[in-house]
N, C-alpha and C. Protein backbone atom coordinates (compact mmCIF):
# COMPACT_ATOMS: atom_id res chain seq x y z
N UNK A 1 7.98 33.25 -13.52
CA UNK A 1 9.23 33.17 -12.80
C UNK A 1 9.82 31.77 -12.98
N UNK A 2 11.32 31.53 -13.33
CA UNK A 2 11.85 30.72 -13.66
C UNK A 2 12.01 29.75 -12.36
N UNK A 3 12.06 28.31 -12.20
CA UNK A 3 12.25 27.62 -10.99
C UNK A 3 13.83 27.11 -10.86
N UNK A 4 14.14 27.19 -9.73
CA UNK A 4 15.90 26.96 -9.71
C UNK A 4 16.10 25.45 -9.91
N UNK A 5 16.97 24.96 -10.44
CA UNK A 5 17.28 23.72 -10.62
C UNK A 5 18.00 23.47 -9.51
N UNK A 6 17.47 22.11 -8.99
CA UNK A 6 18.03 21.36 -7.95
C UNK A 6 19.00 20.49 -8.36
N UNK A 7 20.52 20.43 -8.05
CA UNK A 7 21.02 19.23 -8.17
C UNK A 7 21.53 18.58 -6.84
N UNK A 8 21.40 16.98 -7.06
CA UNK A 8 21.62 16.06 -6.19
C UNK A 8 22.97 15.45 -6.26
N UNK A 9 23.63 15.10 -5.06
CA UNK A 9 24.66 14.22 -5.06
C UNK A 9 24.24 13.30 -5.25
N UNK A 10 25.30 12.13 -5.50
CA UNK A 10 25.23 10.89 -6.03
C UNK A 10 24.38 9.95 -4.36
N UNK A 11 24.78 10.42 -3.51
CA UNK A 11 24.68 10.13 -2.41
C UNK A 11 23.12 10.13 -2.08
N UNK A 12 22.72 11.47 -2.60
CA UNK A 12 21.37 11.94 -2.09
C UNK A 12 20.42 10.78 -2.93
N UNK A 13 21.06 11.01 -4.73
CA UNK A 13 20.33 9.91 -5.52
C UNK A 13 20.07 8.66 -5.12
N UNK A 14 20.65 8.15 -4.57
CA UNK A 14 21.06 7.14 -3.64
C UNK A 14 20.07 6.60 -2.80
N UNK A 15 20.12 7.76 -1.77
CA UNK A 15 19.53 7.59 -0.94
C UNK A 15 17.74 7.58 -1.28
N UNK A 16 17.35 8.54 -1.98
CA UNK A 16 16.04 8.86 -2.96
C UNK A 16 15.18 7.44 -3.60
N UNK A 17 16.71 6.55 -4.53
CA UNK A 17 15.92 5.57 -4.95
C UNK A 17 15.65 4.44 -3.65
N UNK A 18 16.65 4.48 -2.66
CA UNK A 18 16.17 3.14 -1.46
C UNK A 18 14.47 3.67 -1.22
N UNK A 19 14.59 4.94 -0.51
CA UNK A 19 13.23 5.38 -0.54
C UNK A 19 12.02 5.00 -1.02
N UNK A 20 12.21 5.43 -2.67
CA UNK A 20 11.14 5.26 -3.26
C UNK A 20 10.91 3.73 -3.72
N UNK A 21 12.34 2.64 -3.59
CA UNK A 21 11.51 1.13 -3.77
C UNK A 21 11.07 0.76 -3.09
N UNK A 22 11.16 1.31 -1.32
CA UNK A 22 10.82 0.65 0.03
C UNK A 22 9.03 0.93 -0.20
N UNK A 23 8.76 2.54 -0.45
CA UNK A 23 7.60 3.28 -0.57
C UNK A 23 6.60 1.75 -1.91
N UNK A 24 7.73 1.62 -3.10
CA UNK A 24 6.68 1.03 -3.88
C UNK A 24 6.23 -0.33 -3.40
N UNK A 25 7.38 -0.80 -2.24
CA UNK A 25 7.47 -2.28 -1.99
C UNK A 25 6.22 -2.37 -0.93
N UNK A 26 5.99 -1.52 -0.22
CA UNK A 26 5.04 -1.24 0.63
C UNK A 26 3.43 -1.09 0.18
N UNK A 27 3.46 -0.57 -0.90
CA UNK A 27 2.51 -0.03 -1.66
C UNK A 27 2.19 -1.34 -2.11
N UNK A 28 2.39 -2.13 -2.80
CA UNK A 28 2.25 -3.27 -3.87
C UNK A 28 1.90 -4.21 -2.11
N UNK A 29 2.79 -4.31 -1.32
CA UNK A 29 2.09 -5.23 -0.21
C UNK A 29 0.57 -4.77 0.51
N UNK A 30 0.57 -3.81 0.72
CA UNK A 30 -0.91 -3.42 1.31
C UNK A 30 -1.98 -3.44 0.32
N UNK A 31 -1.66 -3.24 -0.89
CA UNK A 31 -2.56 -3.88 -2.50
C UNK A 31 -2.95 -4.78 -2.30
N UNK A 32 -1.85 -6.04 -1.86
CA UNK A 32 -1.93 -7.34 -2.19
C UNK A 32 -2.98 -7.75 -0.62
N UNK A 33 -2.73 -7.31 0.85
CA UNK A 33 -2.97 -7.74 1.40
C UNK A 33 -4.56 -7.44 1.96
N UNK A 34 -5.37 -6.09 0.91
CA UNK A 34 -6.06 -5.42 0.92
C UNK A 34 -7.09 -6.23 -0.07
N UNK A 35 -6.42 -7.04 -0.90
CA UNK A 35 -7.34 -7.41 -1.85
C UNK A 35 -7.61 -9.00 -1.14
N UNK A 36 -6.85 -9.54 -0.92
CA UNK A 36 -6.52 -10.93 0.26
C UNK A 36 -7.81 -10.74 1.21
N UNK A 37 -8.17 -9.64 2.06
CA UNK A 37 -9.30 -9.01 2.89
C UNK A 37 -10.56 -9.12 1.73
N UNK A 38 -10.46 -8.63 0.72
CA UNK A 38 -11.87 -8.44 0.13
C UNK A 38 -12.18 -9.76 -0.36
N UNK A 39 -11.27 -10.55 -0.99
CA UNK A 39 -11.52 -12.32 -1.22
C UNK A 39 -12.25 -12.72 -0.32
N UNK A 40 -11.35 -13.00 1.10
CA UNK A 40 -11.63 -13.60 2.26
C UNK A 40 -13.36 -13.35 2.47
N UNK A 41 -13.59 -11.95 3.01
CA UNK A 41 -14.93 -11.32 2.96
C UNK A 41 -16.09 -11.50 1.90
N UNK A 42 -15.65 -12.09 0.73
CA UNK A 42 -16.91 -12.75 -0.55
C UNK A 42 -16.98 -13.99 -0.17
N UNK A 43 -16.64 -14.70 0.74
CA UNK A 43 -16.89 -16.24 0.83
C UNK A 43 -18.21 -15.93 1.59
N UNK A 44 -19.48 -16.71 1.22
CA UNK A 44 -20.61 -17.29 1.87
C UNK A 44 -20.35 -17.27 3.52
N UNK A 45 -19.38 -17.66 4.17
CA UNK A 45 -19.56 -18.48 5.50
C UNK A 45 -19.03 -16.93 6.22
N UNK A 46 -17.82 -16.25 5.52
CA UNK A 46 -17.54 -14.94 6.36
C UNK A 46 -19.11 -14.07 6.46
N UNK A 47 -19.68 -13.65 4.89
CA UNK A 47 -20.30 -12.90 4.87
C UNK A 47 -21.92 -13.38 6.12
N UNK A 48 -22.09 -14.50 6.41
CA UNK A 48 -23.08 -14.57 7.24
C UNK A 48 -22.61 -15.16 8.78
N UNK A 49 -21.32 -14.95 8.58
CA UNK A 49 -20.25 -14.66 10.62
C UNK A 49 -20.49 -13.69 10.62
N UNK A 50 -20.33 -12.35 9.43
CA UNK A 50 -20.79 -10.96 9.89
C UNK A 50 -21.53 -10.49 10.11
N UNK A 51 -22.77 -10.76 9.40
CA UNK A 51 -23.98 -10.40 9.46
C UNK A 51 -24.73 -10.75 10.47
N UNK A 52 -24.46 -12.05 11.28
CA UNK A 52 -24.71 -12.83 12.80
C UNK A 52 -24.46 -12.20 13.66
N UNK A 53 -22.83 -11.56 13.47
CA UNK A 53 -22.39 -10.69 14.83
C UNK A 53 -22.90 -9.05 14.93
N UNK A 54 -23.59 -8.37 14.18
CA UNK A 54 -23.96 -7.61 13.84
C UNK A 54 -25.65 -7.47 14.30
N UNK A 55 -25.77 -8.99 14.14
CA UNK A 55 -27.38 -8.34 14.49
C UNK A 55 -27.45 -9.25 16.14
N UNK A 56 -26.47 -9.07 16.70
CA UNK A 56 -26.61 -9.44 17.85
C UNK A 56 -26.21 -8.49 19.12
């Protein structure tokens, strides 16, 4: 079965790409701020603050 073609106003297009740069702009920040967390967490002094509060 054939699928119907959707067309968009210029408006809708529009509206679609704000969307999807907000979505990528978001995406690329929680990357960045996700990997910022795993740095932080390989330093010597975090990894044995955690391991202190943990076995206490």
């Amino acid at each position: 079965m054939a699928k119907n073609r959707v067309s968009l106003t210029e408006e809708q297009r529009r509206r679609n790409a704000e969307i999807l740069a907000r979505l990528r702009d978001e995406e690329r920040r929680l990357f960045e701020e996700t990997r910022a967390l795993q740095q932080e967490w390989k330093t010597d002094s975090n990894r044995r603050r955690r391991e202190r509060g943990q076995a206490m």
